[in-house]
N, C-alpha and C. Protein backbone atom coordinates (compact mmCIF):
# COMPACT_ATOMS: atom_id res chain seq x y z
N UNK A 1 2.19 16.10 -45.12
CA UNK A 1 1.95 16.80 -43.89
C UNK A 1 0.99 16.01 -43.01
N UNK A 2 -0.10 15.23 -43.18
CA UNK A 2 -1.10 14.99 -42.81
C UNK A 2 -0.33 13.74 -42.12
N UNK A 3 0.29 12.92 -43.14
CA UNK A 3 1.15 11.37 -42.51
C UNK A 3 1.92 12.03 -41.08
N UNK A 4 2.82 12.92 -41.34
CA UNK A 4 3.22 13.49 -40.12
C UNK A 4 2.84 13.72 -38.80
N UNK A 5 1.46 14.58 -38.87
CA UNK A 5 0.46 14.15 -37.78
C UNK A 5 -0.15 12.99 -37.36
N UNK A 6 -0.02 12.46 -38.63
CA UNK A 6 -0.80 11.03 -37.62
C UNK A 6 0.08 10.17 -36.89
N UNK A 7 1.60 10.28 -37.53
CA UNK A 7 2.77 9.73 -37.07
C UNK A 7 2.55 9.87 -35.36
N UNK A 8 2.60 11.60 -35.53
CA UNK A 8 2.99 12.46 -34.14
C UNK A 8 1.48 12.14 -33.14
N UNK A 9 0.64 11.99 -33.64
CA UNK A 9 -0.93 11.30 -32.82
C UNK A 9 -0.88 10.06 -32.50
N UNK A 10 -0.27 9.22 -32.92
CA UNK A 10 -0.09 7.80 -33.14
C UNK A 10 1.31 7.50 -31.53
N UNK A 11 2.31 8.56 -31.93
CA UNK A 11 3.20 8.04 -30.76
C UNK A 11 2.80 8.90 -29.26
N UNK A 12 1.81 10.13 -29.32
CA UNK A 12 1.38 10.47 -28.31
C UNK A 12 -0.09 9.05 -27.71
N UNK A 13 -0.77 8.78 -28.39
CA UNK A 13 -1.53 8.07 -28.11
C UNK A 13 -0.84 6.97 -27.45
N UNK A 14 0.22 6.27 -28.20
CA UNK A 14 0.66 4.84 -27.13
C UNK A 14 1.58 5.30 -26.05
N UNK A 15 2.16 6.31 -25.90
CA UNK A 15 2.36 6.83 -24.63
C UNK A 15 1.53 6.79 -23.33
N UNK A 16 0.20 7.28 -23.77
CA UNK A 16 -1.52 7.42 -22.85
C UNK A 16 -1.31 5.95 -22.76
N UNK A 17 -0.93 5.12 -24.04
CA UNK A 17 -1.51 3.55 -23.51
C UNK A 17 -0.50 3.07 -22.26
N UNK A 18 0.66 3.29 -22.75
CA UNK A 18 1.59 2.71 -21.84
C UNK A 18 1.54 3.27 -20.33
N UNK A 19 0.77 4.59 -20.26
CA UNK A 19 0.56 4.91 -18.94
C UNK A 19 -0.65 4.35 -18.47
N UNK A 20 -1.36 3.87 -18.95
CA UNK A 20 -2.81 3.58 -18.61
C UNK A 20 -2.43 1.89 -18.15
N UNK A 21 -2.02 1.13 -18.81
CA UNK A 21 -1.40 -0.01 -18.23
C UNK A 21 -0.16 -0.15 -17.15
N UNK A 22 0.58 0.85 -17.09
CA UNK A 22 1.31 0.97 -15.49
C UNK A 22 -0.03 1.52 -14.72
N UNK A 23 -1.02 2.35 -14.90
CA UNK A 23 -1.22 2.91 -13.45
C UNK A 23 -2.09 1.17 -13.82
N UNK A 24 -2.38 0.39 -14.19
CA UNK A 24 -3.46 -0.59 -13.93
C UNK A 24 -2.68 -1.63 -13.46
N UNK A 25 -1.52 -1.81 -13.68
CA UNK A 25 -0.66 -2.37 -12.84
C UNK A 25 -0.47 -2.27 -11.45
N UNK A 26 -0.43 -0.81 -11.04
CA UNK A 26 -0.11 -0.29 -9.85
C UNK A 26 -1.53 -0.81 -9.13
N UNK A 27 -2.67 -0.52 -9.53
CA UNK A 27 -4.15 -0.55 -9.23
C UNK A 27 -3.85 -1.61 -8.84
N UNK A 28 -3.82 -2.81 -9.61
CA UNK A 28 -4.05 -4.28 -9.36
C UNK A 28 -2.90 -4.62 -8.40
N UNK A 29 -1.60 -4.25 -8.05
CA UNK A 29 -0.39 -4.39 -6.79
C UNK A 29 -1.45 -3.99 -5.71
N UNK A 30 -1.70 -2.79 -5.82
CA UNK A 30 -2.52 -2.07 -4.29
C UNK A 30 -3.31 -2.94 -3.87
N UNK A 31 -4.47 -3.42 -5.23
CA UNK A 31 -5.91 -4.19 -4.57
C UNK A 31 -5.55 -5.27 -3.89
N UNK A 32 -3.76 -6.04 -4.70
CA UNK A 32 -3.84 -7.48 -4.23
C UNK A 32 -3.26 -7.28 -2.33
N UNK A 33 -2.63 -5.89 -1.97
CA UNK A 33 -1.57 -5.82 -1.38
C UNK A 33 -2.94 -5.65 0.01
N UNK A 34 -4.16 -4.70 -0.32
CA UNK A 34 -5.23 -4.75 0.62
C UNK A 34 -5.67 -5.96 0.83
N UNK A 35 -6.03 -6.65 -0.01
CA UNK A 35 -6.58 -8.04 -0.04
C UNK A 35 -5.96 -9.10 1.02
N UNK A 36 -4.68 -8.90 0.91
CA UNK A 36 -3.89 -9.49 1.93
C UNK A 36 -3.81 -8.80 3.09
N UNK A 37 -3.92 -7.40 3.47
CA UNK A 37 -4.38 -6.87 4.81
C UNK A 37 -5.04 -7.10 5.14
N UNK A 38 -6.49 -7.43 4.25
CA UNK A 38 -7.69 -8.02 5.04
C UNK A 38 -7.72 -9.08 5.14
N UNK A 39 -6.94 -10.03 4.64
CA UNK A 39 -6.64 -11.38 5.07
C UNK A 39 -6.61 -11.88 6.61
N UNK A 40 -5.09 -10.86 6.68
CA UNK A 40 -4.27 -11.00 7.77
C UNK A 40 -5.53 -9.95 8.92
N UNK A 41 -6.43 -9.12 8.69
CA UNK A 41 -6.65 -8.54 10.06
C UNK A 41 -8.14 -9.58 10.34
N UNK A 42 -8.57 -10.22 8.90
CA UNK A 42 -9.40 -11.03 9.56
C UNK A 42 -9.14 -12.58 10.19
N UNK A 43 -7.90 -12.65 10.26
CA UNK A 43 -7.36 -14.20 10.62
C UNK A 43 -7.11 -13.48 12.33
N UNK A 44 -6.67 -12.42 12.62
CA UNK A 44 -6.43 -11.64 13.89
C UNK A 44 -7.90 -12.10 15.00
N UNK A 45 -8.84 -11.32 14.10
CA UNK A 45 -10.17 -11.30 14.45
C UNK A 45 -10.35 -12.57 15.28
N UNK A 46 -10.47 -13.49 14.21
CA UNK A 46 -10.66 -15.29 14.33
C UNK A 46 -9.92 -16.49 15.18
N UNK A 47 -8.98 -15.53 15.64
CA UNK A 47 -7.46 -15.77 16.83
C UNK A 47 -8.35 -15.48 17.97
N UNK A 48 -8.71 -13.93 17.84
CA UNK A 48 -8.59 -13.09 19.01
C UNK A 48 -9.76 -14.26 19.51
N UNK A 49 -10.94 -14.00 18.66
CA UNK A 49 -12.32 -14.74 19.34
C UNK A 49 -12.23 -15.90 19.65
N UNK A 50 -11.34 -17.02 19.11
CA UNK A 50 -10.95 -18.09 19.30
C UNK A 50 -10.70 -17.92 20.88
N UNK A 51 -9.63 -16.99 21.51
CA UNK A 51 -9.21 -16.99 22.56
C UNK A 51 -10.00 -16.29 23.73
N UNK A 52 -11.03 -15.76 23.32
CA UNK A 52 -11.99 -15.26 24.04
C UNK A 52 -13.19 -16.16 24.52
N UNK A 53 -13.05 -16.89 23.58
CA UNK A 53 -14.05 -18.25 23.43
C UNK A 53 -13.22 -19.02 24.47
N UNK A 54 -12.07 -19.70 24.65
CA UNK A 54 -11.10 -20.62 25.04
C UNK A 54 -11.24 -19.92 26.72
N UNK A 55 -11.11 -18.86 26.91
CA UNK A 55 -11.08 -18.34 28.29
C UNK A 55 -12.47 -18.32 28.71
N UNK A 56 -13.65 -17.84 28.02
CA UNK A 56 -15.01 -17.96 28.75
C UNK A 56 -14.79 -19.40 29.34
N UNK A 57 -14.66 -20.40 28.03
CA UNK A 57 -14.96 -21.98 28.65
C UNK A 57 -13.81 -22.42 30.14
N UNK A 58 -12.54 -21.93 29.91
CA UNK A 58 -12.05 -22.02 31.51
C UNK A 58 -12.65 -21.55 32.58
N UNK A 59 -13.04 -20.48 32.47
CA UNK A 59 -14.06 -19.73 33.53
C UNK A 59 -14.94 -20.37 33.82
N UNK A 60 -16.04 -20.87 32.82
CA UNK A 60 -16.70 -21.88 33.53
C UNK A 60 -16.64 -23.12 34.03
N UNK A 61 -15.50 -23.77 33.24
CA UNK A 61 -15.11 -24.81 33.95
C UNK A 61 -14.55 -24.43 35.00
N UNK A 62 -14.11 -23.59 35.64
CA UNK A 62 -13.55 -23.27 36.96
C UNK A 62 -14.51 -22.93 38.11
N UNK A 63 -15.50 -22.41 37.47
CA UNK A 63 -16.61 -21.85 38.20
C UNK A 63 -17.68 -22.91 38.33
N UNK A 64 -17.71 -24.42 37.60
CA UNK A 64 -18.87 -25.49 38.01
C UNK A 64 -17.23 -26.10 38.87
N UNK A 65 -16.33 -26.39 38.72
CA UNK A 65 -15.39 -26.96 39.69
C UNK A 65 -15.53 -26.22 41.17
N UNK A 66 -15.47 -24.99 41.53
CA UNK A 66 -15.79 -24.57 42.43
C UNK A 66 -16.68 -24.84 42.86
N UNK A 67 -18.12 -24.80 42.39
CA UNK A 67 -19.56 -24.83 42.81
C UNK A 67 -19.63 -26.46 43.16
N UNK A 68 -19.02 -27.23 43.13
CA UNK A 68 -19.12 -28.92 43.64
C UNK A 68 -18.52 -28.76 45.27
């Protein structure tokens, strides 16, 4: 009787395991899948300012070209 239960404890337990390693699977897809959102919104960032940077300096070069 006792072998029986442990049988029946034994295949409920690696069930818990096998779920505990999909959701850590899933965990680790999500983290890598953010990781790459923040990739991509900080390369945006680094564009945008790039081009904010690129237009101040026309402006002033337009604005000491004028002032001559």
């Amino acid at each position: 009787m006792s072998f029986v239960a442990l049988t029946l404890a034994a295949g409920l337990a690696g069930c818990g395991l096998a779920g505990t390693s999909a959701t850590t699977a899933a965990g680790a897809a999500s983290e890598a899948e953010e990781a790459r959102q923040g990739q991509q919104i900080e390369q945006q960032v680094k564009d945008k300012l790039q081009a904010a940077q690129e237009a101040e300096a026309a402006k002033r070069a337009a604005a000491d070209k004028d002032s001559l």
